[in-house]
Each structure stands twice: as C-alpha cells, then as structure tokens.
PDB file of N, CA and C in Angstrom:
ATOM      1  N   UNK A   1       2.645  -5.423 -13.553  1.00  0.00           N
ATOM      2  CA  UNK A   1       2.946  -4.482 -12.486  1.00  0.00           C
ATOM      3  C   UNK A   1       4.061  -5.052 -11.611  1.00  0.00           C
ATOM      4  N   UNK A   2       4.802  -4.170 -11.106  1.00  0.00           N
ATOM      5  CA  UNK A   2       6.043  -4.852  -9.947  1.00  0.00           C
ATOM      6  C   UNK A   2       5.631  -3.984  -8.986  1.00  0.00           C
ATOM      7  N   UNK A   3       5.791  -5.485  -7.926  1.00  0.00           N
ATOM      8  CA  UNK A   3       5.658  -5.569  -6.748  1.00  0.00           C
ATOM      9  C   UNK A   3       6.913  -4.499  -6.048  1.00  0.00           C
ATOM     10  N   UNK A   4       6.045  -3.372  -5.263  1.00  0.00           N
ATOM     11  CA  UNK A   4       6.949  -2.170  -4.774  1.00  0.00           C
ATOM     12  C   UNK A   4       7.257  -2.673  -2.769  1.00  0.00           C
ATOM     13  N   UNK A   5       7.884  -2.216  -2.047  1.00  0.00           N
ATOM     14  CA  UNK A   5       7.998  -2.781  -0.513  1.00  0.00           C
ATOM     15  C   UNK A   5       6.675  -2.017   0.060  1.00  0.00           C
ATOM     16  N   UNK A   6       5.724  -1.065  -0.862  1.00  0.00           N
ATOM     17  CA  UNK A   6       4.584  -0.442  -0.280  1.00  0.00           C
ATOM     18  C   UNK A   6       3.477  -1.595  -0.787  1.00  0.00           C
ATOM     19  N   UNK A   7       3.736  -2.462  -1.881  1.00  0.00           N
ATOM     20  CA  UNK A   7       2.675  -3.327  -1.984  1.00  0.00           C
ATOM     21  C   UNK A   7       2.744  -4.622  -1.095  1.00  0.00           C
ATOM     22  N   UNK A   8       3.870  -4.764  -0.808  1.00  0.00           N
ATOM     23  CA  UNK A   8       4.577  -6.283  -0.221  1.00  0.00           C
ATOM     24  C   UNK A   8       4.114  -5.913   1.482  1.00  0.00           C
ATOM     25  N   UNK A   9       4.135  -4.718   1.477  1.00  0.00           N
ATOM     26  CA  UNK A   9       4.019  -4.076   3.340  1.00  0.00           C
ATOM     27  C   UNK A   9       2.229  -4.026   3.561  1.00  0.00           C
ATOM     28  N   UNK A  10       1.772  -3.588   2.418  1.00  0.00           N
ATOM     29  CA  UNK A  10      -0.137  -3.724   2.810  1.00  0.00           C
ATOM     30  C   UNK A  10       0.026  -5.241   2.696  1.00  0.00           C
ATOM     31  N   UNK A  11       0.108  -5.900   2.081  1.00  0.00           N
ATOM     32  CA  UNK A  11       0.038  -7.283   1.544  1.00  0.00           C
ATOM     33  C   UNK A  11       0.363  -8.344   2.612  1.00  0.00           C
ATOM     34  N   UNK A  12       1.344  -8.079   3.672  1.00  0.00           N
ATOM     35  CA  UNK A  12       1.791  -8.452   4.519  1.00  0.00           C
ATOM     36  C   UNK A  12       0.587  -8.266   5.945  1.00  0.00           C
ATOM     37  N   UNK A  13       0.475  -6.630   6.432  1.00  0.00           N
ATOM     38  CA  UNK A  13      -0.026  -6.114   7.185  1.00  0.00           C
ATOM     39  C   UNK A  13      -1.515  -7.025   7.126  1.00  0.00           C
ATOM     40  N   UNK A  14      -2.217  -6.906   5.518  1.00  0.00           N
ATOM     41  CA  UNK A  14      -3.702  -7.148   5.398  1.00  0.00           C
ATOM     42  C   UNK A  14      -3.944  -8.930   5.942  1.00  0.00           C
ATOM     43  N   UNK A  15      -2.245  -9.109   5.421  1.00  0.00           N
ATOM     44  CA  UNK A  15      -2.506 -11.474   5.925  1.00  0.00           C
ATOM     45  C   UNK A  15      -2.423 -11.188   7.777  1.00  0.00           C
ATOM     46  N   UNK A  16      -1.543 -10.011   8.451  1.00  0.00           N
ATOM     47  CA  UNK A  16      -1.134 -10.441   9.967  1.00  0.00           C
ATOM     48  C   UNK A  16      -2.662 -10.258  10.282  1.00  0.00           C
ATOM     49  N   UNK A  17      -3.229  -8.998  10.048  1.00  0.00           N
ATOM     50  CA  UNK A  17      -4.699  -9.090  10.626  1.00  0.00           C
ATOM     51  C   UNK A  17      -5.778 -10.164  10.080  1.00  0.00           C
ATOM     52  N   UNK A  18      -5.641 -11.051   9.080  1.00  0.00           N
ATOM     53  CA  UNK A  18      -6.494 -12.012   9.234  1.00  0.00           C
ATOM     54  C   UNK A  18      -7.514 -11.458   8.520  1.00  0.00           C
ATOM     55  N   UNK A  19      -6.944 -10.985   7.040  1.00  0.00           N
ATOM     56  CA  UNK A  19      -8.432  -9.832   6.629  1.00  0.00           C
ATOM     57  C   UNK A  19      -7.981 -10.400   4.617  1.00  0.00           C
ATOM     58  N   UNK A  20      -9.343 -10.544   4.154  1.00  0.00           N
ATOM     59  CA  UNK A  20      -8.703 -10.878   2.764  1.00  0.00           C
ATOM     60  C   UNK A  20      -8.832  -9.049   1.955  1.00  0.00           C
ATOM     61  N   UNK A  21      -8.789  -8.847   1.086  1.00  0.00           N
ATOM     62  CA  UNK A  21      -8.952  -7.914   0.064  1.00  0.00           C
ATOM     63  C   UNK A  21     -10.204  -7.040   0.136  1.00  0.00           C
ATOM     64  N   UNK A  22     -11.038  -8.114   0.300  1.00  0.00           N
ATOM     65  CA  UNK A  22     -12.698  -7.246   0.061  1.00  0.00           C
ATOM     66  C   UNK A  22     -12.807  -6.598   1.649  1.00  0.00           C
ATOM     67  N   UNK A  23     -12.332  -7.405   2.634  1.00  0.00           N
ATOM     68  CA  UNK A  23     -12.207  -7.260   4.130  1.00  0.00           C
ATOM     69  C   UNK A  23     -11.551  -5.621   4.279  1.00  0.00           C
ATOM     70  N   UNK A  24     -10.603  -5.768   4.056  1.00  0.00           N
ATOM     71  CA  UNK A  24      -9.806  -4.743   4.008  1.00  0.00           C
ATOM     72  C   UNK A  24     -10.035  -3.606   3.158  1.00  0.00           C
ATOM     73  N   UNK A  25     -11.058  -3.746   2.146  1.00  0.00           N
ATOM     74  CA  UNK A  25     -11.729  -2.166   1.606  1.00  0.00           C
ATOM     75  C   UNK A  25     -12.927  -1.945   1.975  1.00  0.00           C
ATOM     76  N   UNK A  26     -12.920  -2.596   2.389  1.00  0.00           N
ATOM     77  CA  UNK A  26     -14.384  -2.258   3.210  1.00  0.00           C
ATOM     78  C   UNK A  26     -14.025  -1.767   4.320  1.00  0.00           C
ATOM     79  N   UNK A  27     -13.247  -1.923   5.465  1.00  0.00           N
ATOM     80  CA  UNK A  27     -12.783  -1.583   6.621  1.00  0.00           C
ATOM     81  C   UNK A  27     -11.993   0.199   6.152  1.00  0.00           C
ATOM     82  N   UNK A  28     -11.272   0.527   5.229  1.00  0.00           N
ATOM     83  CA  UNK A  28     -10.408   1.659   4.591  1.00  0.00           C
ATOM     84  C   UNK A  28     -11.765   2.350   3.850  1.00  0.00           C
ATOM     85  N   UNK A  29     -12.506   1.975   3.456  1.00  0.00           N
ATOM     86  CA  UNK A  29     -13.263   2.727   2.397  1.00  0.00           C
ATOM     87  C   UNK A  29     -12.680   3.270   1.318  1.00  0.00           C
ATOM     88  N   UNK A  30     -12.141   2.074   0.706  1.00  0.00           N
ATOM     89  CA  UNK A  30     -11.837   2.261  -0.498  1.00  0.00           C
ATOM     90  C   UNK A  30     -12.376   0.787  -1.515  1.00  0.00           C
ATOM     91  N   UNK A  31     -12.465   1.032  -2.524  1.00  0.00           N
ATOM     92  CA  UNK A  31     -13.201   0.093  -3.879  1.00  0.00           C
ATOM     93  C   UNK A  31     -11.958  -1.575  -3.859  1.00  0.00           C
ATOM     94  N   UNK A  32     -12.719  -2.432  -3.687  1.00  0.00           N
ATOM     95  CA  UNK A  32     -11.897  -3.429  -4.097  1.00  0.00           C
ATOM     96  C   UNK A  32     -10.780  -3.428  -5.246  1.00  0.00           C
ATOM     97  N   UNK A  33     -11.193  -3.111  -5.999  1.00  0.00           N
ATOM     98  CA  UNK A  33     -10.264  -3.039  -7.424  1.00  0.00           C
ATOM     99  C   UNK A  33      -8.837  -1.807  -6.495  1.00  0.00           C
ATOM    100  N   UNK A  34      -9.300  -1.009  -6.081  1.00  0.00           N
ATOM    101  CA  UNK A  34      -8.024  -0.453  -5.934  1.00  0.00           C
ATOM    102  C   UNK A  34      -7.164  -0.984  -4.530  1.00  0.00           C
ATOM    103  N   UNK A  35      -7.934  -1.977  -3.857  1.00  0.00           N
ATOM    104  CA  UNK A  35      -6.844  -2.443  -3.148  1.00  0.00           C
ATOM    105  C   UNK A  35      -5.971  -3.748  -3.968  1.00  0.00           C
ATOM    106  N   UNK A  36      -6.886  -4.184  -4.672  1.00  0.00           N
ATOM    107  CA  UNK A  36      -5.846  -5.098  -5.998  1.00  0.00           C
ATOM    108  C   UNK A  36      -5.168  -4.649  -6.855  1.00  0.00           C
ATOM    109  N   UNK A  37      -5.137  -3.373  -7.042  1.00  0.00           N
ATOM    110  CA  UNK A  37      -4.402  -2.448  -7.792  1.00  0.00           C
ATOM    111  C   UNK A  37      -2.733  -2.470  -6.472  1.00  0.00           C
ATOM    112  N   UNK A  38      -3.326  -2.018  -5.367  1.00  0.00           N
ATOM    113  CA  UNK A  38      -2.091  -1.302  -4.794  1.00  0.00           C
ATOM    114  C   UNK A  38      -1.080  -2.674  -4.530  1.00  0.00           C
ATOM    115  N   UNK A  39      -1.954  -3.977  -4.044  1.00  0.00           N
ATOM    116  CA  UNK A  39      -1.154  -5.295  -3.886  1.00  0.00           C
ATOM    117  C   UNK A  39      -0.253  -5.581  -4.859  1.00  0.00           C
ATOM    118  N   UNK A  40      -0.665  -5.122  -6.091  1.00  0.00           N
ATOM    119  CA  UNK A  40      -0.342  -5.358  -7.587  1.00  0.00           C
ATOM    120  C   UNK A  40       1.256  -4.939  -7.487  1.00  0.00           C
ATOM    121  N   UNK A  41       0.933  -3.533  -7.244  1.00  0.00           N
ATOM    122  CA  UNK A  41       2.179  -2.863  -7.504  1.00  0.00           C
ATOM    123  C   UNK A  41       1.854  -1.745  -8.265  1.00  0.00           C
ATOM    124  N   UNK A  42       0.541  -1.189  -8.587  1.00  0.00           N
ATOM    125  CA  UNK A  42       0.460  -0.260  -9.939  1.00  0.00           C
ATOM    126  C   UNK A  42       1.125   1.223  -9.361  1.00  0.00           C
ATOM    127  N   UNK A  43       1.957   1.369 -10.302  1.00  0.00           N
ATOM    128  CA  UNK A  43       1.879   2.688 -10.418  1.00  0.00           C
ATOM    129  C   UNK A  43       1.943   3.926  -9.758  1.00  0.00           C
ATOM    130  N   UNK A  44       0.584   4.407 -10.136  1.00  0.00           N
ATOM    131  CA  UNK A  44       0.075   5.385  -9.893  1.00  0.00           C
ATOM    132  C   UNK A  44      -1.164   5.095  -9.863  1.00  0.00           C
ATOM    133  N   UNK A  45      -1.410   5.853  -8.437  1.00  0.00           N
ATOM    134  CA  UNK A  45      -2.656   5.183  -7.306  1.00  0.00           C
ATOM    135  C   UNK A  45      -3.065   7.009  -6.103  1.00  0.00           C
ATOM    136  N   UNK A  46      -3.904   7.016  -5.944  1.00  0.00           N
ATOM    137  CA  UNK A  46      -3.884   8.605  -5.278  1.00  0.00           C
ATOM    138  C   UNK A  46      -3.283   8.627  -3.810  1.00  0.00           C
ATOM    139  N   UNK A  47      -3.044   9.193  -3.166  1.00  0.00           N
ATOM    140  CA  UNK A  47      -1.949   9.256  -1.895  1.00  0.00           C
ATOM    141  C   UNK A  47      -2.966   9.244  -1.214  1.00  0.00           C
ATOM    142  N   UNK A  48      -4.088  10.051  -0.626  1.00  0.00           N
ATOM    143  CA  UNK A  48      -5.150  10.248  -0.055  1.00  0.00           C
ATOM    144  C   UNK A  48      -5.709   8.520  -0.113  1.00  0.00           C
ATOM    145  N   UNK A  49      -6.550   7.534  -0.941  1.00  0.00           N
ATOM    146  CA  UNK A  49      -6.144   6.720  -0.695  1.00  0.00           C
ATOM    147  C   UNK A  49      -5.922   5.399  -0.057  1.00  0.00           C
ATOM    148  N   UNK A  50      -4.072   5.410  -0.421  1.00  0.00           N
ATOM    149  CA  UNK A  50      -3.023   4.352  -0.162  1.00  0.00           C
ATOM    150  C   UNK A  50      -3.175   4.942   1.707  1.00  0.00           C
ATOM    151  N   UNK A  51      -2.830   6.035   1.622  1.00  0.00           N
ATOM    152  CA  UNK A  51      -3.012   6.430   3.524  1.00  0.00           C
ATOM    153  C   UNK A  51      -4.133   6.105   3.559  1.00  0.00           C
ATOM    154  N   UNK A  52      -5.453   5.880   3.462  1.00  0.00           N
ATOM    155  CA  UNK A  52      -6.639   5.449   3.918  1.00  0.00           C
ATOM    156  C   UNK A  52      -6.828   3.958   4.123  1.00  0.00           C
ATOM    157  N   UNK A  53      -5.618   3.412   3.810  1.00  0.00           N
ATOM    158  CA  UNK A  53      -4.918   1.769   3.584  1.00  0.00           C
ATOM    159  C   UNK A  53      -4.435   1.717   4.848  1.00  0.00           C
ATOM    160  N   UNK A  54      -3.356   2.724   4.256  1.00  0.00           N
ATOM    161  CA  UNK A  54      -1.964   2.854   5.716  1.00  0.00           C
ATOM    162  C   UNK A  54      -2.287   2.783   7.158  1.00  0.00           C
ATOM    163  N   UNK A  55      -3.558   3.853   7.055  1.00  0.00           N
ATOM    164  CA  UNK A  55      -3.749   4.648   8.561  1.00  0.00           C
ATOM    165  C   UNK A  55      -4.930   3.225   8.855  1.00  0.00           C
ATOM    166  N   UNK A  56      -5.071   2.307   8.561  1.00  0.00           N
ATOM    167  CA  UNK A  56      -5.592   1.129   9.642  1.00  0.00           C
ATOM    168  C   UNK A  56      -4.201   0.317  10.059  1.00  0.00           C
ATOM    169  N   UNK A  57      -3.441   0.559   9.873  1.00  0.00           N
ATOM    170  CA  UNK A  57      -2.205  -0.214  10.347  1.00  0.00           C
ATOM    171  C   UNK A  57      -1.214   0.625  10.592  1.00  0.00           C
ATOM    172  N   UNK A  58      -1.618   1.826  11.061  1.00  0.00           N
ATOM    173  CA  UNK A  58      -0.759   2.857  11.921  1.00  0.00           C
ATOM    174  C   UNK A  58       0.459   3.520  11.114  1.00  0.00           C
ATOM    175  N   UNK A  59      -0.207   3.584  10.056  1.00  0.00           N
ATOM    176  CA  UNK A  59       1.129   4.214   9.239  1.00  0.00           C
ATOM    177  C   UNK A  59       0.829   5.262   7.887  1.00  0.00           C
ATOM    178  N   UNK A  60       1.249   5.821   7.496  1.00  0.00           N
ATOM    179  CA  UNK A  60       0.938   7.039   6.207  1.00  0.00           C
ATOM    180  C   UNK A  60       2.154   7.407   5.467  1.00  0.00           C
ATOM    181  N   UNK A  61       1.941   7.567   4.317  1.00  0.00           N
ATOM    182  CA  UNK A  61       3.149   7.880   3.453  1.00  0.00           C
ATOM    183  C   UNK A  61       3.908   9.449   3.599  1.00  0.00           C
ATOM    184  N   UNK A  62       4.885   8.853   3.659  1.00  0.00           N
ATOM    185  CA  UNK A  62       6.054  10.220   3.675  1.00  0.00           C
ATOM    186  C   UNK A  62       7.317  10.135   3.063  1.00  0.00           C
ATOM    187  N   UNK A  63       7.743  11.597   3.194  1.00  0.00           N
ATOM    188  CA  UNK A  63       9.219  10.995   2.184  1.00  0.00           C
ATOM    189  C   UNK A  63       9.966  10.168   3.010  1.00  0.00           C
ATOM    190  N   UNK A  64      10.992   9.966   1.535  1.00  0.00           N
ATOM    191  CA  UNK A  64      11.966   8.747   2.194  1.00  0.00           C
ATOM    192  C   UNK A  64      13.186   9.013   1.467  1.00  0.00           C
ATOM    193  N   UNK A  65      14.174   8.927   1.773  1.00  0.00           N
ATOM    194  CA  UNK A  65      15.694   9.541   1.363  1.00  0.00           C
ATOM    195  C   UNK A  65      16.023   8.534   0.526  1.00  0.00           C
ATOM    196  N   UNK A  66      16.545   9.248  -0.838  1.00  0.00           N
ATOM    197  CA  UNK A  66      16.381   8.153  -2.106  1.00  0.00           C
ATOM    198  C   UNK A  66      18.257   7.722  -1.492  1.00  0.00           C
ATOM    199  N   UNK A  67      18.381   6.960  -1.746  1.00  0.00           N
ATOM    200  CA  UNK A  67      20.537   6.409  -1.569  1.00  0.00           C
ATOM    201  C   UNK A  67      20.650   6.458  -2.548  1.00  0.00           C
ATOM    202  N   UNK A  68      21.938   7.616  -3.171  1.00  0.00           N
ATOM    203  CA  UNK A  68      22.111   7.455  -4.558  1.00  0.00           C
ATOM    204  C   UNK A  68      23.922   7.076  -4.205  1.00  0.00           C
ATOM    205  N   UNK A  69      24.814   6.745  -5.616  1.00  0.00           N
ATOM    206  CA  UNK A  69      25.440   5.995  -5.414  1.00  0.00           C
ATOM    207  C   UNK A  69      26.441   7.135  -5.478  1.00  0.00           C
ATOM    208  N   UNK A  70      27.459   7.362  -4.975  1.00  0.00           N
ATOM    209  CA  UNK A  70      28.070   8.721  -4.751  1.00  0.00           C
ATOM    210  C   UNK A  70      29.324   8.747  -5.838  1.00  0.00           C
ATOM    211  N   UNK A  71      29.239   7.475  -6.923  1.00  0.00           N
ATOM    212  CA  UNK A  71      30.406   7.340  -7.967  1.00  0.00           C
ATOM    213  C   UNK A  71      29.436   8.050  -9.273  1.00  0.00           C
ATOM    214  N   UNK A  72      27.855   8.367  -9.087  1.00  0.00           N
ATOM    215  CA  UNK A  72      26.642   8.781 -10.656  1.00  0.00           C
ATOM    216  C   UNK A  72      27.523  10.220 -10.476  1.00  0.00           C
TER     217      UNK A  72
END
C-alpha cells in the first residue's frame, strides 16, 4: 500500500494526541484493522468512516482541486 498525505495526516494527528491505533478506534468507533488499513495507505476505505477518523481532529473529507499540468 502507499502511503497517501490522508494516511501520513491521521498518522501524524493520532502520535500529536498521544493515542496508539487501538486508542484511536476505539475513541472514532471504528474496528482496529481499519484504522491500520487507513495508516497503510489502502485504497479504498468508506468515506463515512475515514470522517469518523477525521472529525476527532476537526476535520472531514472534501474535494480538493486536482493541479494538472497545463502542457497534458
């Protein structure tokens, strides 16, 4: 799996609060395995969720303006 700036940003967020993995799905209510999934980098993961991640650290997924290179 590669590491996405949405896995590197929970991953980050979950070390500032002082919380390991199991800490942190338990607090979100979500299954351990899928917060080692999202650290991972996988994929495809349900949005509902990664925001149930997000929204303890004040944040939720939205779009984001892709930069494409204006010479494609």
């Amino acid at each position: 799996m590669l590491k996405t700036s949405l896995s590197i940003f929970v991953k980050e967020k979950r070390k500032q609060a002082r919380m390991n993995q199991e800490d942190l799905s338990f607090a979100a209510g979500v299954g351990l395995r899928f917060v080692r999934e999202l650290e991972q980098g996988k994929p495809t993961l349900r949005i509902d969720k990664v925001n149930q991640v997000l929204n303890l650290f004040g944040h939720e997924i939205g779009p984001v303006e892709i930069k494409r290179d204006e010479k494609s």
